[in-house]
Protein backbone atom coordinates (compact mmCIF):
# COMPACT_ATOMS: atom_id res chain seq x y z
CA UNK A 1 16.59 10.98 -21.57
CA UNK A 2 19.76 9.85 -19.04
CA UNK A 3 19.16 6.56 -17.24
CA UNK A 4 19.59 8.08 -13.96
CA UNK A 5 16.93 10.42 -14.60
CA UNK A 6 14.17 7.73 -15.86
CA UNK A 7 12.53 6.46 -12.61
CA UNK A 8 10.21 3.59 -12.74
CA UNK A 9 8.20 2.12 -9.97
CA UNK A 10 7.65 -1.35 -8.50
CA UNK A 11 5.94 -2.97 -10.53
CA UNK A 12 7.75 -1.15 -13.67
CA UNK A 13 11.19 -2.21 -11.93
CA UNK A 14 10.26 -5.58 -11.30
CA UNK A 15 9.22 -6.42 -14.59
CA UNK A 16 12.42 -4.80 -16.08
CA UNK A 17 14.72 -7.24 -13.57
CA UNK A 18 12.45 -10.82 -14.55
CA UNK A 19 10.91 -11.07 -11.24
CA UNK A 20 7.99 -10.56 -9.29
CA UNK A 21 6.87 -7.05 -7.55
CA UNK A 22 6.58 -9.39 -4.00
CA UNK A 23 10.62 -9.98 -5.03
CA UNK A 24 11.65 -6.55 -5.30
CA UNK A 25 9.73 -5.20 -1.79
CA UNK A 26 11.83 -8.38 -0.04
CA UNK A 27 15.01 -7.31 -1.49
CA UNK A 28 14.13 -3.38 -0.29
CA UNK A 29 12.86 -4.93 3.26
CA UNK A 30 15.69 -7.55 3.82
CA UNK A 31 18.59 -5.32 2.12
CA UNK A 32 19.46 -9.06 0.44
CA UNK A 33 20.55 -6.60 -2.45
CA UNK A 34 21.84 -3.29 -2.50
CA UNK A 35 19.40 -1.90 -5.06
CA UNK A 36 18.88 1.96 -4.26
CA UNK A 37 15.54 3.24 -4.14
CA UNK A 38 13.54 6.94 -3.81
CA UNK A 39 10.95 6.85 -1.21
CA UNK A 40 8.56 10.02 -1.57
CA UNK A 41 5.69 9.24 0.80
CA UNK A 42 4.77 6.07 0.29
CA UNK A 43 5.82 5.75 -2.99
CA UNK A 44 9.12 3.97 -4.16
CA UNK A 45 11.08 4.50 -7.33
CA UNK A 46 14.26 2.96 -8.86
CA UNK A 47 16.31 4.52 -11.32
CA UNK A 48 17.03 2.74 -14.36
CA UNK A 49 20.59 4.09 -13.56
CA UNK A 50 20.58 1.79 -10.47
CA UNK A 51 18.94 -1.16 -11.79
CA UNK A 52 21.19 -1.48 -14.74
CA UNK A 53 24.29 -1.22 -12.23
CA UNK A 54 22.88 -3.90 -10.29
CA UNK A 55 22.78 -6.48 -13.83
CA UNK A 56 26.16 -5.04 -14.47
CA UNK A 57 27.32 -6.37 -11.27
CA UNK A 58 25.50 -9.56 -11.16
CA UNK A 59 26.93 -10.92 -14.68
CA UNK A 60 29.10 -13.82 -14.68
CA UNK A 61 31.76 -15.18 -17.00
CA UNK A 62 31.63 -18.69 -15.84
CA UNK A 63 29.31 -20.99 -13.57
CA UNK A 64 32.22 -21.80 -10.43
């Protein structure tokens, strides 16, 4: 199955990135990062599309 078609949930997403699910619903709240996200209801979902971007775009080469 294509990344951008898997869509995990909070929790799911939040283990996948190494932090905690209280984390992830600051970062949706805050916009501190520009992580996409479904809403359906009350429900939010991430693709795995999306979260992988964001890693991509957070890796470094060097510390300064």
């Amino acid at each position: 199955m294509q990344d951008n078609k898997i869509l995990l949930n909070n929790s799911e997403a939040a283990a996948y990135l190494g932090v905690t699910e209280g984390t992830m619903m600051v970062w949706r709240s805050t916009g501190r990062y520009q992580i996409p996200f479904i809403k359906v209801g009350r429900l939010v979902r991430y693709r795995l599309n999306d979260l992988n971007n964001f890693l991509d775009s957070r890796t470094q080469t060097k510390t300064a």
